[in-house]
N, C-alpha and C. Protein backbone atom coordinates (compact mmCIF):
# COMPACT_ATOMS: atom_id res chain seq x y z
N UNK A 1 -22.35 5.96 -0.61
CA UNK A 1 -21.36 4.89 -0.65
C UNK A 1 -20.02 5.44 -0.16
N UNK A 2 -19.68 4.71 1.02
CA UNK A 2 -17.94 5.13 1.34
C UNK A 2 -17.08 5.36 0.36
N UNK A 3 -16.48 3.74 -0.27
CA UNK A 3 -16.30 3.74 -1.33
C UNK A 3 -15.84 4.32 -2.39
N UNK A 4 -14.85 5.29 -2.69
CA UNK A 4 -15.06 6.53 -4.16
C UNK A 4 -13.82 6.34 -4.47
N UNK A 5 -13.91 6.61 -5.88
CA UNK A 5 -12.91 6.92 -6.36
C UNK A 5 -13.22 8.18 -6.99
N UNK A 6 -12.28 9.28 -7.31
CA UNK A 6 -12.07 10.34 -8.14
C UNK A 6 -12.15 10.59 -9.05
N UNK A 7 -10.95 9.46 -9.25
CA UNK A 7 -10.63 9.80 -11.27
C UNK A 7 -10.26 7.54 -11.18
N UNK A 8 -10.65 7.22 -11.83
CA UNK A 8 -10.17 5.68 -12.43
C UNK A 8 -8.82 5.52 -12.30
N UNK A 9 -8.39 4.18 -11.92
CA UNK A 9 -6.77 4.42 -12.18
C UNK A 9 -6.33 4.68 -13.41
N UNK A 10 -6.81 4.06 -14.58
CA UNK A 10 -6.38 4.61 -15.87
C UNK A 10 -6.15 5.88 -16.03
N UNK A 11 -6.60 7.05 -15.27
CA UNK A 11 -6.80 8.67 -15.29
C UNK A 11 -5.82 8.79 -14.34
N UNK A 12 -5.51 8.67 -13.60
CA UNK A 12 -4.56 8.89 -12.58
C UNK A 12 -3.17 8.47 -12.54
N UNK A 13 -2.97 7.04 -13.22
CA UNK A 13 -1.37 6.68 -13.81
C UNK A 13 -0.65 7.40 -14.51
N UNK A 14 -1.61 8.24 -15.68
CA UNK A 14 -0.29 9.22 -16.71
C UNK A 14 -0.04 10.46 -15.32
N UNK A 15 -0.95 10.77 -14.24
CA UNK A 15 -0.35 11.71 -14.31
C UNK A 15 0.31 11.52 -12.70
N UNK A 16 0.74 10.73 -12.32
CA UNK A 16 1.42 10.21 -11.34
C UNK A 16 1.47 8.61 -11.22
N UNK A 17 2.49 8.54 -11.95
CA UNK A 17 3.05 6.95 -12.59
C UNK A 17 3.62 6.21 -10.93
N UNK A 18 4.43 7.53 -10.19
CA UNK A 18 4.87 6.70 -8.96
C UNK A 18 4.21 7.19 -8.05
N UNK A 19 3.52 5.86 -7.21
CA UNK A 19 2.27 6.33 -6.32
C UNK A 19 2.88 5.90 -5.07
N UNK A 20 3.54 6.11 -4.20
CA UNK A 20 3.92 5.76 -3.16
C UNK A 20 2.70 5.51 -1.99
N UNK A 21 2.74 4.09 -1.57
CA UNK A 21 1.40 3.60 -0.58
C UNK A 21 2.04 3.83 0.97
N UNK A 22 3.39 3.71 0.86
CA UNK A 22 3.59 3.69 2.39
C UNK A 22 5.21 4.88 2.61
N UNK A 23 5.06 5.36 3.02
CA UNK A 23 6.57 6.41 3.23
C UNK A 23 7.45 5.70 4.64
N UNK A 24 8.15 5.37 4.86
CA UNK A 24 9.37 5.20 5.76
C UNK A 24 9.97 6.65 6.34
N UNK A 25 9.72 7.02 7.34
CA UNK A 25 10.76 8.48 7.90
C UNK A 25 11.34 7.99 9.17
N UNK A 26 12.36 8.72 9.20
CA UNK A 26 13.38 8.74 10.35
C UNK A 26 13.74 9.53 10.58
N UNK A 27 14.64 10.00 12.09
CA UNK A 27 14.86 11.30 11.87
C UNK A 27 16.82 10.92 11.84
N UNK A 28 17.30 11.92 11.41
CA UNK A 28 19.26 11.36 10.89
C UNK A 28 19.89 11.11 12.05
N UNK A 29 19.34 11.60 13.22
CA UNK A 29 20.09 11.18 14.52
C UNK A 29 19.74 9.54 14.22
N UNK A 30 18.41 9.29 14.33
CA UNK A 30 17.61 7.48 14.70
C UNK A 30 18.30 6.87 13.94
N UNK A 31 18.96 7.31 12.73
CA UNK A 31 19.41 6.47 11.29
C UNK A 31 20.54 6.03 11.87
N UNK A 32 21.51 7.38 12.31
CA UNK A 32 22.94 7.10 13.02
C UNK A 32 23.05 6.37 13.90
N UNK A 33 22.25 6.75 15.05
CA UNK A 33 22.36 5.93 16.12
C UNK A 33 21.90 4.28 16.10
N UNK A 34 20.70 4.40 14.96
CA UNK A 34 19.87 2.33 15.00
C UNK A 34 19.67 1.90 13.76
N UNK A 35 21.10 2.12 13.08
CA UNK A 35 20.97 1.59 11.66
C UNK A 35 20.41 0.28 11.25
N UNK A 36 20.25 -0.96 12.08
CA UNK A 36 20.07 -1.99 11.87
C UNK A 36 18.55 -1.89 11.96
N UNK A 37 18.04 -1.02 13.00
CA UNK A 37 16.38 -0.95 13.19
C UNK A 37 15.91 -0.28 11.77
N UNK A 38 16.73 0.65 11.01
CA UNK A 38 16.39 1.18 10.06
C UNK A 38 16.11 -0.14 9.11
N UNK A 39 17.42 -0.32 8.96
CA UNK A 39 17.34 -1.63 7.93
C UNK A 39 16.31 -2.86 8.13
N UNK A 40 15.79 -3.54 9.15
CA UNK A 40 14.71 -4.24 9.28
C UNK A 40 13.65 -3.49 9.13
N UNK A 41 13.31 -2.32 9.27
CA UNK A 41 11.86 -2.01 8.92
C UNK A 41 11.61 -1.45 7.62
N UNK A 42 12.88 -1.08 6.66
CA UNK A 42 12.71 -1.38 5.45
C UNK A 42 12.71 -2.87 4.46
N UNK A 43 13.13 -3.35 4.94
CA UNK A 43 13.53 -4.88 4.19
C UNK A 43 11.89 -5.28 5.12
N UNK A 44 11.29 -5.27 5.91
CA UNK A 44 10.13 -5.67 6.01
C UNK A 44 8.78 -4.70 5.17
N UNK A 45 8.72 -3.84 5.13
CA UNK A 45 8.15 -3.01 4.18
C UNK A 45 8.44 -3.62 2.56
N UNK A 46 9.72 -3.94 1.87
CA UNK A 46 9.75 -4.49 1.29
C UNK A 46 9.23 -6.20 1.06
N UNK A 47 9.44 -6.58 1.90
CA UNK A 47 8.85 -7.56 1.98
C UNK A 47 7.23 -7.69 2.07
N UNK A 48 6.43 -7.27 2.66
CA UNK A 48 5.18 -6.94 2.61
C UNK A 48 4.71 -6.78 1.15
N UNK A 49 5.58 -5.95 0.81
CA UNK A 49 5.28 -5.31 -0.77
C UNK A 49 5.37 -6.60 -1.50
N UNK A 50 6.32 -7.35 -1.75
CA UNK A 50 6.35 -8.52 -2.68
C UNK A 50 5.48 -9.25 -2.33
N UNK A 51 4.84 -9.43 -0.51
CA UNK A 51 3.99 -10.85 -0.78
C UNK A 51 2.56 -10.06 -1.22
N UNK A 52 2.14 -9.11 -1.06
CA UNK A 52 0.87 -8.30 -1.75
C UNK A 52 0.77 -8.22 -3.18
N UNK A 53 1.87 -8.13 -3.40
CA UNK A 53 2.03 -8.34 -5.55
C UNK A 53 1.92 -9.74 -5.97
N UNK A 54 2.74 -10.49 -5.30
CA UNK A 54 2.84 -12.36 -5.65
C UNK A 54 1.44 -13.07 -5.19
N UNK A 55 1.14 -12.08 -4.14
CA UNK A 55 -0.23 -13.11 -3.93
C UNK A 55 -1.69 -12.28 -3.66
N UNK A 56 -2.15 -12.61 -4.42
CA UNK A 56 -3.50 -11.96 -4.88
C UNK A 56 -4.72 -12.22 -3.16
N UNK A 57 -4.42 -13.12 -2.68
CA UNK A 57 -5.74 -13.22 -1.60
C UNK A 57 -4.71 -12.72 -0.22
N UNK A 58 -3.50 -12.29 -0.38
CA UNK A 58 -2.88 -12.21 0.77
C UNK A 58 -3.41 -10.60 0.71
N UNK A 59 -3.62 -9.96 -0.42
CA UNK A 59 -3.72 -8.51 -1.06
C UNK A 59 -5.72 -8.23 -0.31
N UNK A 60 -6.16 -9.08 -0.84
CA UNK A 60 -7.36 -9.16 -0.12
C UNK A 60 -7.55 -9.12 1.27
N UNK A 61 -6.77 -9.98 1.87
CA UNK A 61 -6.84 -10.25 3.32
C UNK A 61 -6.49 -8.48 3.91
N UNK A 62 -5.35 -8.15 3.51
CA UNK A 62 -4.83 -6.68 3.41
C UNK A 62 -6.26 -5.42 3.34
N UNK A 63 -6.90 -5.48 2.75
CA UNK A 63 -7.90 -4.75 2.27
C UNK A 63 -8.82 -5.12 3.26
N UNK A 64 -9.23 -6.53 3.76
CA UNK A 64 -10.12 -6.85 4.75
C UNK A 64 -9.95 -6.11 6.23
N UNK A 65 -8.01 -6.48 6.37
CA UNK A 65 -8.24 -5.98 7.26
C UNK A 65 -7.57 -4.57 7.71
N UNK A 66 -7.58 -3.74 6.89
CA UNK A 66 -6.95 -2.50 7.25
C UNK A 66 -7.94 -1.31 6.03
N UNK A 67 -8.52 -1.61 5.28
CA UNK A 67 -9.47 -0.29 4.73
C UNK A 67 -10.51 -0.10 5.21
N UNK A 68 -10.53 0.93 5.90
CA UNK A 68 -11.56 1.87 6.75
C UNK A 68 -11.55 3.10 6.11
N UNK A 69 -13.09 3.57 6.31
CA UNK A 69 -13.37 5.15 6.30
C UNK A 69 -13.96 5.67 7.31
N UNK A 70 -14.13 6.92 6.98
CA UNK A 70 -15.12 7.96 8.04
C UNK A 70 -14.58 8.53 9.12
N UNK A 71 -13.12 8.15 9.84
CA UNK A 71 -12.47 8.88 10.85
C UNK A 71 -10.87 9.33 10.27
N UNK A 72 -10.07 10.37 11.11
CA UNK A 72 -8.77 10.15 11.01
C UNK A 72 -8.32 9.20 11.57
N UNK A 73 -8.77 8.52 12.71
CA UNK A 73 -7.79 7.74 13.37
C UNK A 73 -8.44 6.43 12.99
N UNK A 74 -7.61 5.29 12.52
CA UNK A 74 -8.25 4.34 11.76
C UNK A 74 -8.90 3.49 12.68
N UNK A 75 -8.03 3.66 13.89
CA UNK A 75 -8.79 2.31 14.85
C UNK A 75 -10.31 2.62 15.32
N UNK A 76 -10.37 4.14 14.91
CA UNK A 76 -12.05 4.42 15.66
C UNK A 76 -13.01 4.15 14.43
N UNK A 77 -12.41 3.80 12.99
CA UNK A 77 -13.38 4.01 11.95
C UNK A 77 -13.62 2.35 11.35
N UNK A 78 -14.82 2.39 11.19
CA UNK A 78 -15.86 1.18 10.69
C UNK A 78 -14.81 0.31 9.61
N UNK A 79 -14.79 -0.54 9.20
CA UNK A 79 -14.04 -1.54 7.86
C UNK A 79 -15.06 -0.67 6.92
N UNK A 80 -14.54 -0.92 5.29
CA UNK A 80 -15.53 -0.55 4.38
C UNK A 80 -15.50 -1.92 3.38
N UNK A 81 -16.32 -2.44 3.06
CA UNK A 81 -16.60 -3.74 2.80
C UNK A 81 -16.27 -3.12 0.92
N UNK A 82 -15.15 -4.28 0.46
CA UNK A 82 -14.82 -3.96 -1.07
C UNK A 82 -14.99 -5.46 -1.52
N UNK A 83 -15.95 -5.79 -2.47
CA UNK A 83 -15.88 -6.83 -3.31
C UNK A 83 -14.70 -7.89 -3.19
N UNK A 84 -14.89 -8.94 -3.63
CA UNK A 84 -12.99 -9.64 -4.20
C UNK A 84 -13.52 -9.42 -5.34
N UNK A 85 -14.53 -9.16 -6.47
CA UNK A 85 -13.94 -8.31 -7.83
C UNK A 85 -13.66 -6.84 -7.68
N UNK A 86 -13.88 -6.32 -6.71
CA UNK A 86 -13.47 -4.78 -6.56
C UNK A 86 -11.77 -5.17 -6.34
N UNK A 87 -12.05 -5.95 -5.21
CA UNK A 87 -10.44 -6.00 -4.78
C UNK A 87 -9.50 -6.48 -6.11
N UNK A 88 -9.69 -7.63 -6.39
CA UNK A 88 -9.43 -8.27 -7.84
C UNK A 88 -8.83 -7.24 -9.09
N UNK A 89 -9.92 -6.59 -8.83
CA UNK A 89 -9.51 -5.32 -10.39
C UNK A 89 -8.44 -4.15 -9.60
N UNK A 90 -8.56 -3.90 -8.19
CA UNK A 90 -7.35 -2.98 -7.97
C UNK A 90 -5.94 -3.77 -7.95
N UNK A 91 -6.03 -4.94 -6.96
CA UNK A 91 -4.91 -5.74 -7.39
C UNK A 91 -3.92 -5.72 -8.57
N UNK A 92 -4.71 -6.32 -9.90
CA UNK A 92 -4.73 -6.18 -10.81
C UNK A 92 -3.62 -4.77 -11.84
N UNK A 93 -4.66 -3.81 -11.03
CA UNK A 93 -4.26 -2.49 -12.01
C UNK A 93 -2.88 -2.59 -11.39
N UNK A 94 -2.63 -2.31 -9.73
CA UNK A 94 -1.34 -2.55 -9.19
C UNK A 94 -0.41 -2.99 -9.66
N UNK A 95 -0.43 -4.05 -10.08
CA UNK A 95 0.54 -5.52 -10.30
C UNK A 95 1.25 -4.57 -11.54
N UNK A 96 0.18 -4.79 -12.72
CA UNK A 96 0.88 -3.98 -14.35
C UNK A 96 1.09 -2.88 -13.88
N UNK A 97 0.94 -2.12 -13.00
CA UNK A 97 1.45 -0.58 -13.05
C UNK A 97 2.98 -0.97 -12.54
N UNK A 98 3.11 -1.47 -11.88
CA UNK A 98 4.47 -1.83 -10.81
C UNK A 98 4.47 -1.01 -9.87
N UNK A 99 3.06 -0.41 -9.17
CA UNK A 99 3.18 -0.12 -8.01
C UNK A 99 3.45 -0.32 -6.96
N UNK A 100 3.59 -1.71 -6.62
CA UNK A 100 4.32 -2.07 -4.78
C UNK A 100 5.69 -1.91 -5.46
N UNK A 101 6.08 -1.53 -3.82
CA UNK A 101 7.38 -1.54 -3.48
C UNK A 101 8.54 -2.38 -3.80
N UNK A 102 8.32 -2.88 -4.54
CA UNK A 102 9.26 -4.45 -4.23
C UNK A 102 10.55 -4.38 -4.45
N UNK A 103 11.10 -3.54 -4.59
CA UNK A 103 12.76 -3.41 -4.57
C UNK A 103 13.03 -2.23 -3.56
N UNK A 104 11.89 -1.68 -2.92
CA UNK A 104 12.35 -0.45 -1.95
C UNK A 104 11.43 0.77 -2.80
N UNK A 105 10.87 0.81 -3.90
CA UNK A 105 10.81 1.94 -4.62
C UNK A 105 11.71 2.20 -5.65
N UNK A 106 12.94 1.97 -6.15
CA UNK A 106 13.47 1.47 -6.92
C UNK A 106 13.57 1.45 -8.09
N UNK A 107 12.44 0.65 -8.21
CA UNK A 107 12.16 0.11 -9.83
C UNK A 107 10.56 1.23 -10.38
């Protein structure tokens, strides 16, 4: 099974409460020079983050179409097919953990 988990999220929250899903980098010249490009691709990252927490099938659709295994490069690797109760229960754990982003990381 593709599929795995390690440890349960219950096992894995005490010991890394902040799970960061997506990192933002720049380099300090890009920041200086295209502050506004900075600022839209965070406030859209943020944004992403709130509609994946507020809406449960938008979170699915997400999972449909971007979780793959079996390669590094994602566009060469197969989808891996996850339940909507698989999806459902990670959602879920997400939401009460306050893992998305929704203030930037933040909160």
């Amino acid at each position: 099974k593709i599929l795995a988990n390690l440890l349960d999220f219950d096992r894995i929250l005490p010991l890394a409460p902040m799970q960061p899903h997506g990192v933002l980098q720049v380099s300090e010249s890009f920041c200086k020079e295209q502050p506004e490009k900075c600022r839209k691709l965070v406030r859209g990252l943020m944004l992403a983050s709130r509609n994946l927490q507020a809406d449960k099938m938008a979170f699915r659709q997400a999972v449909t179409n971007h979780v793959r295994g079996g390669h590094f490069r994602p566009e060469a690797a197969q989808p891996i097919a996850v339940s909507d109760e698989e999806c459902d229960k990670i959602w879920s754990c997400e939401v009460a953990a306050g893992s998305f982003a929704i203030n930037g990381g933040m909160t």
